[in-house]
N, C-alpha and C. Protein backbone atom coordinates (compact mmCIF):
# COMPACT_ATOMS: atom_id res chain seq x y z
N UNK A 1 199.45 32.15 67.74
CA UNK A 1 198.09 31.91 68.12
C UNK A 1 197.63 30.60 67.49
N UNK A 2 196.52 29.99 68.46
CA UNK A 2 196.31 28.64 67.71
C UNK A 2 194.72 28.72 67.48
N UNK A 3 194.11 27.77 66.98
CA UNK A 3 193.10 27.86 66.72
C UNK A 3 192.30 26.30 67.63
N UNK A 4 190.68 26.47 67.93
CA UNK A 4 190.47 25.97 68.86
C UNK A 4 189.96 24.67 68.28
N UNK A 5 189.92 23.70 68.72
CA UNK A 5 189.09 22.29 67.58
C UNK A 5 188.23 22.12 67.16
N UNK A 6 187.33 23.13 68.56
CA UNK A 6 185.62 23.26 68.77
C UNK A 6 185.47 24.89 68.26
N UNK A 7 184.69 25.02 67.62
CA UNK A 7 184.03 26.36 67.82
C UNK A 7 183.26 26.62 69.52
N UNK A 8 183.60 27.64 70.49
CA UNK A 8 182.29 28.05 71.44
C UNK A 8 182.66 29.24 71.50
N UNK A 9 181.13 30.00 71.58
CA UNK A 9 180.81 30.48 72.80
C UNK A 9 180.02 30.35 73.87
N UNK A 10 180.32 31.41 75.06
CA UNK A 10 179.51 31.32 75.99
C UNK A 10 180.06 30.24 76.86
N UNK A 11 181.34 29.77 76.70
CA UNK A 11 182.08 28.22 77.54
C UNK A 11 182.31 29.21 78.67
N UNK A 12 182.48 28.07 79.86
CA UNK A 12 183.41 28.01 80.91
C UNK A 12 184.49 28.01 81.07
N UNK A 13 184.95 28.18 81.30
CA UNK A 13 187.14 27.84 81.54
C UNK A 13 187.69 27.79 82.86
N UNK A 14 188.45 26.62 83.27
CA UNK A 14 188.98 26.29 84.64
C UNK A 14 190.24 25.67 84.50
N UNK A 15 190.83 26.57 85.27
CA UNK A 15 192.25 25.86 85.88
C UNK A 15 192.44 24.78 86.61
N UNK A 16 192.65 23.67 86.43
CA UNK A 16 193.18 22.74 86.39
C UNK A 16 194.44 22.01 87.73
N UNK A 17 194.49 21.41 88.62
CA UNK A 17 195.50 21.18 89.04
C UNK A 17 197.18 20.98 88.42
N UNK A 18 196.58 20.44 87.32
CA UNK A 18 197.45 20.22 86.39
C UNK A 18 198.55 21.47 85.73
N UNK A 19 197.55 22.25 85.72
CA UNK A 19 198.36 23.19 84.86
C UNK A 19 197.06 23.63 83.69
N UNK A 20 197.01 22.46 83.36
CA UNK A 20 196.16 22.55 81.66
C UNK A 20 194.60 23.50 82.24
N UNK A 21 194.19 23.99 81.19
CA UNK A 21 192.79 24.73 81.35
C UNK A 21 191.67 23.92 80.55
N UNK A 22 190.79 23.42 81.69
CA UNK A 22 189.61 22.99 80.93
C UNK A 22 188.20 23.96 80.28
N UNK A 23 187.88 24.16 79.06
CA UNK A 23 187.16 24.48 78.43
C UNK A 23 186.02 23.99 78.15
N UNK A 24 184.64 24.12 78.67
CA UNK A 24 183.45 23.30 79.00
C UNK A 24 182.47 24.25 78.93
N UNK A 25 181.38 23.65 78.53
CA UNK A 25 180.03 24.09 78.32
C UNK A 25 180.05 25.02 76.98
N UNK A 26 178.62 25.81 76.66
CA UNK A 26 178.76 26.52 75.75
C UNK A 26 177.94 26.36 74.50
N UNK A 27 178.10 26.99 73.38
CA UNK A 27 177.35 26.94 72.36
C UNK A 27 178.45 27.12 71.05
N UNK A 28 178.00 26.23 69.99
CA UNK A 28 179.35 26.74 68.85
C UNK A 28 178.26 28.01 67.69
N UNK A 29 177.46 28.34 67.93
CA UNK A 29 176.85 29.52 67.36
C UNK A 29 175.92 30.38 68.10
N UNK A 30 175.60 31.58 67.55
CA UNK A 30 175.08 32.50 68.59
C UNK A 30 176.19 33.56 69.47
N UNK A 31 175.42 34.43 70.23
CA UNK A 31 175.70 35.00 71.18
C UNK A 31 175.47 35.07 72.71
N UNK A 32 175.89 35.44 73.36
CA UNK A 32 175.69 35.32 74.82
C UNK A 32 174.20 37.01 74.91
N UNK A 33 173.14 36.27 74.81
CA UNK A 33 171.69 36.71 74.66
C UNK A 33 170.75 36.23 75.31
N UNK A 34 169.35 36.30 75.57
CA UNK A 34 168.46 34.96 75.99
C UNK A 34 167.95 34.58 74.30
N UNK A 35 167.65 33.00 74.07
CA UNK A 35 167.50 32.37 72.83
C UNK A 35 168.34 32.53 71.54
N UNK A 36 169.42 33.05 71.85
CA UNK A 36 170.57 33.44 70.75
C UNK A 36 171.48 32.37 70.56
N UNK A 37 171.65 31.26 71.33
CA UNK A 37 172.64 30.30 71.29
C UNK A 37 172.36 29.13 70.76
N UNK A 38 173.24 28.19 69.90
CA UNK A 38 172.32 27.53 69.20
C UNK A 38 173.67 26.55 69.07
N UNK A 39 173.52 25.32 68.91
CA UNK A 39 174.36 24.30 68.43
C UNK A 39 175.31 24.25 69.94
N UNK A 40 174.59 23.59 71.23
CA UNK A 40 175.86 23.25 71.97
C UNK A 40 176.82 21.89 72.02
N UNK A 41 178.27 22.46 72.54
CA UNK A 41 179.16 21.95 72.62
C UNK A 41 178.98 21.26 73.49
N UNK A 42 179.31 19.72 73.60
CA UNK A 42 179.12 18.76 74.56
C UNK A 42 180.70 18.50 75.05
N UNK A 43 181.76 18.77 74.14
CA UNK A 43 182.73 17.78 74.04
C UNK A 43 183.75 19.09 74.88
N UNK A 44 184.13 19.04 75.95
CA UNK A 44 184.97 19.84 76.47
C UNK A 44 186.50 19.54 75.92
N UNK A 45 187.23 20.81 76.14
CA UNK A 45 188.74 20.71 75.49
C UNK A 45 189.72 20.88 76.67
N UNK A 46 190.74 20.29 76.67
CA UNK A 46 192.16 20.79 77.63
C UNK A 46 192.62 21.46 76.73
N UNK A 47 193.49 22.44 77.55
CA UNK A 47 194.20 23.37 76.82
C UNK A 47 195.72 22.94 77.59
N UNK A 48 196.13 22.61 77.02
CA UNK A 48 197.98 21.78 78.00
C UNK A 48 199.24 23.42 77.09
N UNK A 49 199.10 24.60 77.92
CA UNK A 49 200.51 25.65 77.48
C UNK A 49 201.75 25.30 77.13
N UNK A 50 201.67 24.24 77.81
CA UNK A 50 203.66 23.75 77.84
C UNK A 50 203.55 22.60 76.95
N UNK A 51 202.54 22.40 76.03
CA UNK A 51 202.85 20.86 75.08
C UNK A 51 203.24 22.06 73.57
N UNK A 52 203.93 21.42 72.83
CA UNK A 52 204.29 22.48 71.31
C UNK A 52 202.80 22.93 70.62
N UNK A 53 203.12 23.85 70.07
CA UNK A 53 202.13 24.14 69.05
C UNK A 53 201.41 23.29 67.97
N UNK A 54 200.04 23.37 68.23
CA UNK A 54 199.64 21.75 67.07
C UNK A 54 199.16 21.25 68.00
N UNK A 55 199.95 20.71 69.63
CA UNK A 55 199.05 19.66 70.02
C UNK A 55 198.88 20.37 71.45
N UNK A 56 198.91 21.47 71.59
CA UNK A 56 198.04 21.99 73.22
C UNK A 56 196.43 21.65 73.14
N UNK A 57 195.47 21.36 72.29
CA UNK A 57 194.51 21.03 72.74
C UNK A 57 194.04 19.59 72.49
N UNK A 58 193.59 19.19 73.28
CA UNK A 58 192.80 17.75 73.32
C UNK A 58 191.24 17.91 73.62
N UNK A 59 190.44 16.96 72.47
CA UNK A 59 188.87 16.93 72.97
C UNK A 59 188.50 16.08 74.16
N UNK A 60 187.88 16.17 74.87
CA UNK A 60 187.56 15.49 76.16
C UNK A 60 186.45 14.74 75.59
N UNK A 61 185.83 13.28 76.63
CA UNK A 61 184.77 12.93 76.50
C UNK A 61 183.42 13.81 76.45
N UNK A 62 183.09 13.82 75.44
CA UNK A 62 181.45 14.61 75.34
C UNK A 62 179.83 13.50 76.96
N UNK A 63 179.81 15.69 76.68
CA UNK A 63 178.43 15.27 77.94
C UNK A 63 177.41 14.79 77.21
N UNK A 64 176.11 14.63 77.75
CA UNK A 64 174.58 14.50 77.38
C UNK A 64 173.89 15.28 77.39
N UNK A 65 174.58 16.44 78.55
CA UNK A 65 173.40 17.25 78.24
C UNK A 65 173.85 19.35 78.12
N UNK A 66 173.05 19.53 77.08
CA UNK A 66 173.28 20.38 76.39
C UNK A 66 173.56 21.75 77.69
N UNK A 67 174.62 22.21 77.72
CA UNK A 67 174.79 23.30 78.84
C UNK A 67 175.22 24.68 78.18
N UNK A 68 174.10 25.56 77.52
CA UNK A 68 174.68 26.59 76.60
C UNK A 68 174.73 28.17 77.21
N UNK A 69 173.60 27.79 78.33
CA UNK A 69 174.65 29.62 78.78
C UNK A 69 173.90 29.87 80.00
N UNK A 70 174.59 30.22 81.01
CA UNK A 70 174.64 30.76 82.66
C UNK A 70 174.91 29.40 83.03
N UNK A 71 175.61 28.44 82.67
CA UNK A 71 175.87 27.36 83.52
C UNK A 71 177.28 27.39 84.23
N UNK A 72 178.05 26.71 84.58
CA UNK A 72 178.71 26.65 85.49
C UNK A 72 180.08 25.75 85.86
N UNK A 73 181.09 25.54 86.37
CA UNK A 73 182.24 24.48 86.31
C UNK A 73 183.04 24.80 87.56
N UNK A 74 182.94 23.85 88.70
CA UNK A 74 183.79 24.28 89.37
C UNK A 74 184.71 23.14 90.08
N UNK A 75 185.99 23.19 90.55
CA UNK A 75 187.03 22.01 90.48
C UNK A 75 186.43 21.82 92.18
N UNK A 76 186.32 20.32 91.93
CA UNK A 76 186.51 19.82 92.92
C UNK A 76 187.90 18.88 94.11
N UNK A 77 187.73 18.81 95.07
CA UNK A 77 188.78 18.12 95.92
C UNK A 77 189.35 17.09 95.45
N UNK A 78 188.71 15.85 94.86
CA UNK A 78 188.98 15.16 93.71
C UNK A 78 189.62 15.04 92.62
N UNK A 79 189.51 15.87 92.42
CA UNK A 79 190.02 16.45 90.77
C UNK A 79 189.15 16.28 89.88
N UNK A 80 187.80 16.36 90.02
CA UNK A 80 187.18 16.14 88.92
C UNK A 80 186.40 17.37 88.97
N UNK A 81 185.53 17.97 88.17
CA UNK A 81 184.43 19.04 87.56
C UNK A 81 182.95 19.06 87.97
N UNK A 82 182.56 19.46 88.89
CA UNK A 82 181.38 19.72 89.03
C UNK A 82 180.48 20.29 88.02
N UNK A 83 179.54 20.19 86.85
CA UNK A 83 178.98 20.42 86.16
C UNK A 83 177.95 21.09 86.05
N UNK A 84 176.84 22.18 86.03
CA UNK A 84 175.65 22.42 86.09
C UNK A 84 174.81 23.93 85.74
N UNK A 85 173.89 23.80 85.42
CA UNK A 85 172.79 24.70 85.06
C UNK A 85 173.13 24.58 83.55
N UNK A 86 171.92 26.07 82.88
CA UNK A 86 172.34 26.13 81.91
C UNK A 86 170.79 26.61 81.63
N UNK A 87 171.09 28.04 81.34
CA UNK A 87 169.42 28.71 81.12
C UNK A 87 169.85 29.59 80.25
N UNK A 88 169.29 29.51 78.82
CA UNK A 88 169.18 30.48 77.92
C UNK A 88 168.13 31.24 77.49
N UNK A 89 167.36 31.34 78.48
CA UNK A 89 166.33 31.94 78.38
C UNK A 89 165.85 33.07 80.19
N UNK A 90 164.90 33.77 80.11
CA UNK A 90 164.70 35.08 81.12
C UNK A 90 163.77 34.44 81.99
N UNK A 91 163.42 33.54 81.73
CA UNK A 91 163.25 32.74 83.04
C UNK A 91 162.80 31.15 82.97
N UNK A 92 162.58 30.73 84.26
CA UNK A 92 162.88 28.98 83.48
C UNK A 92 161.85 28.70 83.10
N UNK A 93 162.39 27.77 81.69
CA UNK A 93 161.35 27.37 80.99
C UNK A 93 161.87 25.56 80.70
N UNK A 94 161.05 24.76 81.01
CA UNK A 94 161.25 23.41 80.84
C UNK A 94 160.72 22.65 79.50
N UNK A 95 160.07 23.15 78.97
CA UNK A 95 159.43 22.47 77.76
C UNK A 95 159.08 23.24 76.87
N UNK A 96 158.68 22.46 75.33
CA UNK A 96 158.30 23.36 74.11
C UNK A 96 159.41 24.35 73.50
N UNK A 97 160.83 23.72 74.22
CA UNK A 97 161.73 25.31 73.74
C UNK A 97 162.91 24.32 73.04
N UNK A 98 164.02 25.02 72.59
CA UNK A 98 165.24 23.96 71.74
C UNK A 98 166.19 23.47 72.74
N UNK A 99 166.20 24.36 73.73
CA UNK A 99 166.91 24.13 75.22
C UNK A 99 166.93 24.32 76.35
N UNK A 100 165.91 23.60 76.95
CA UNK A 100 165.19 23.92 78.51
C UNK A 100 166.00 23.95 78.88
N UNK A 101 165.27 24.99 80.18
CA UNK A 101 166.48 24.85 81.30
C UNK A 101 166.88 24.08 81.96
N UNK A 102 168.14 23.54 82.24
CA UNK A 102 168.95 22.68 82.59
C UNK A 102 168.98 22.71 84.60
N UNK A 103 168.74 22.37 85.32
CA UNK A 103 168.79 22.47 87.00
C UNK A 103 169.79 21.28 87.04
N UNK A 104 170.32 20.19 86.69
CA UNK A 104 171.31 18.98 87.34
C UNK A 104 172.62 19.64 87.57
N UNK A 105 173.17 18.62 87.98
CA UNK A 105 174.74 18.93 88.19
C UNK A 105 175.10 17.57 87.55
N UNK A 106 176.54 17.49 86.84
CA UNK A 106 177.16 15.70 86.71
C UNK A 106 178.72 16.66 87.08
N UNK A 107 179.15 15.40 87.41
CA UNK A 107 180.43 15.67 87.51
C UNK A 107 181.46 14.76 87.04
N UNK A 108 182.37 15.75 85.85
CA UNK A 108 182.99 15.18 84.67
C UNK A 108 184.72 14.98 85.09
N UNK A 109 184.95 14.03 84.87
CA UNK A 109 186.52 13.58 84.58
C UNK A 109 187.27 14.12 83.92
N UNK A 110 188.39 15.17 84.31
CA UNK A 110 189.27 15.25 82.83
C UNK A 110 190.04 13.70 82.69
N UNK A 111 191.09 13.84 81.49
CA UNK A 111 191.87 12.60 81.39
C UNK A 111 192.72 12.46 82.11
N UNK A 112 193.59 13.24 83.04
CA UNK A 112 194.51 13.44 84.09
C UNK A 112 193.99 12.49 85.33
N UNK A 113 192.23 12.14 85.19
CA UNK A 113 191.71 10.69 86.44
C UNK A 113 192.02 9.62 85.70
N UNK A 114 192.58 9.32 84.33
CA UNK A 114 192.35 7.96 84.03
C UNK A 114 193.16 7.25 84.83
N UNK A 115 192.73 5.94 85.15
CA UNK A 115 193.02 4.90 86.67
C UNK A 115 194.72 4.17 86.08
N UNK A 116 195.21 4.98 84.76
CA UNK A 116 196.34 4.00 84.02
C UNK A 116 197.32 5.20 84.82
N UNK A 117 197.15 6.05 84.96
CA UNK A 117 197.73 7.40 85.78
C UNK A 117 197.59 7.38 87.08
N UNK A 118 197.32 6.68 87.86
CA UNK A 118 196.71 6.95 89.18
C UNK A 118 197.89 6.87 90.03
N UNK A 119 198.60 6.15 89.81
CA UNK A 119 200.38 6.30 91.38
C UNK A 119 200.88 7.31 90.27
N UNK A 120 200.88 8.25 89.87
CA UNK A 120 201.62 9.56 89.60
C UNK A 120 200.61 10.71 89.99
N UNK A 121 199.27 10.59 90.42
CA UNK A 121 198.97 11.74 91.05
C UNK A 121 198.48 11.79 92.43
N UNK A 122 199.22 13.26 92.87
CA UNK A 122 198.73 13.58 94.26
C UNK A 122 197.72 12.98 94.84
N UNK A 123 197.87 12.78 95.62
CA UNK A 123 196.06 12.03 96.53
C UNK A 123 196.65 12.81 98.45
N UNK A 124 195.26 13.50 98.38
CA UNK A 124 194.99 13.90 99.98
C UNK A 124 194.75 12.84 100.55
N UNK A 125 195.30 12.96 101.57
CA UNK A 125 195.25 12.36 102.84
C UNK A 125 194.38 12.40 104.24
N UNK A 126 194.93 14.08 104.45
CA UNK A 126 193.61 14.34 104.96
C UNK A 126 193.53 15.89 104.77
N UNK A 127 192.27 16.39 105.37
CA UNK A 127 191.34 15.47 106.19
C UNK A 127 190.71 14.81 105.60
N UNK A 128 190.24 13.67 106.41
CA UNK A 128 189.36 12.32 105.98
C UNK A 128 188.35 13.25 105.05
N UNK A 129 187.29 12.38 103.75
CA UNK A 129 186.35 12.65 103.37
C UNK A 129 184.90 12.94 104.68
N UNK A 130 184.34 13.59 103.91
CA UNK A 130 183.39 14.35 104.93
C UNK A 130 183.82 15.17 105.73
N UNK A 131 185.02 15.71 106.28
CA UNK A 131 185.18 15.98 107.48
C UNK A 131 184.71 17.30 107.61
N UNK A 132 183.97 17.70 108.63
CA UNK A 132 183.27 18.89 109.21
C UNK A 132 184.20 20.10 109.73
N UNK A 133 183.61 21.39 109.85
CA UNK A 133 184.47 22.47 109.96
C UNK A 133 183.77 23.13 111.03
N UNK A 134 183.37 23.25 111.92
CA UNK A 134 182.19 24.05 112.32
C UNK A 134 182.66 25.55 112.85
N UNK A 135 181.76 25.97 112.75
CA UNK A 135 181.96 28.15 112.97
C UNK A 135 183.23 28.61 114.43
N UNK A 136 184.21 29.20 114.00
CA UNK A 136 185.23 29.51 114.82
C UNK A 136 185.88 28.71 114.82
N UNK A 137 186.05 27.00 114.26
CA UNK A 137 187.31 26.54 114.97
C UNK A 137 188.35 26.20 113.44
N UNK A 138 189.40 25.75 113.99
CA UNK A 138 190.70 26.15 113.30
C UNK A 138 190.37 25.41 112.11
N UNK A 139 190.89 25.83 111.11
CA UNK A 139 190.82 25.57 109.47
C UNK A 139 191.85 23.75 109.67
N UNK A 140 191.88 22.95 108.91
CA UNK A 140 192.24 21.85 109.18
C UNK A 140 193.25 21.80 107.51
N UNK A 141 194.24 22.04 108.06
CA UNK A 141 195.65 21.61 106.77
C UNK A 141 195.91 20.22 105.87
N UNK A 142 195.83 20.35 104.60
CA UNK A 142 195.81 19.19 103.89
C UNK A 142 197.31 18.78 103.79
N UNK A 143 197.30 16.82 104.07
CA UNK A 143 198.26 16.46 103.90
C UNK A 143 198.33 15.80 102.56
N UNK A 144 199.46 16.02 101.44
CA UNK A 144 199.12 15.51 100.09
C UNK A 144 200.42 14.90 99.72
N UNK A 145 200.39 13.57 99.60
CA UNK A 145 201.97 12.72 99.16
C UNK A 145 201.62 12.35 98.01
């Protein structure tokens, strides 16, 4: 068993194209409560299974904005992280508190986009960006070299 770099709770966790599991959002004290969470984690972690013991985790670039509990992470077509919410409290509250509620979305990079990597990963082909689906007709198959 290893131990994590960051203290959280209350994180996200997503699988990865890669393999590796990204670890995002959250709080490094508290409980998963309304106003119980306290000190959030900005700095998301990879978790890489198949690197030795000691170095499966890496800190990611830290966010701006504080995302400590009911928020959200979901992988996009891209490969990058859709980011958002983040309400620790029973209903929304925007001001006067330690951590309003959060409504944006950003969407975060793991290190697997850096542009020094880019002819070693997959890239779709198609379908083109944007492309539309409309009700009943056939699902459209991704081509990926």
């Amino acid at each position: 068993m290893e131990t994590m770099p960051l203290a959280r709770v209350m994180g996200d966790m997503l699988l990865l194209p890669n393999g590796q599991v990204l670890i995002i959002n959250g709080a490094s004290a508290g409980v998963a409560r309304w106003e119980l969470g306290r000190n959030p984690v900005l700095s998301p972690v990879t978790y890489r299974p198949y690197n030795q013991i000691g170095s499966r985790f890496e800190v990611q670039k830290p966010s701006t904005k504080p995302r400590v509990y009911h928020s959200t992470a979901v992988l996009l077509r891209d490969g990058r992280v859709l980011v958002g919410g983040s309400n620790p409290h029973d209903k929304y509250v925007f001001t006067n508190v330690l951590y309003p509620t959060e409504l944006s979305l950003e969407a975060f990079s793991p290190s697997y986009l850096d542009p020094s990597t880019s002819s070693s990963r997959p890239r779709i082909l198609s379908p083109k960006t944007k492309t539309k689906i409309r009700y009943g007709k056939q699902i459209v198959t991704y081509t990926i070299n």
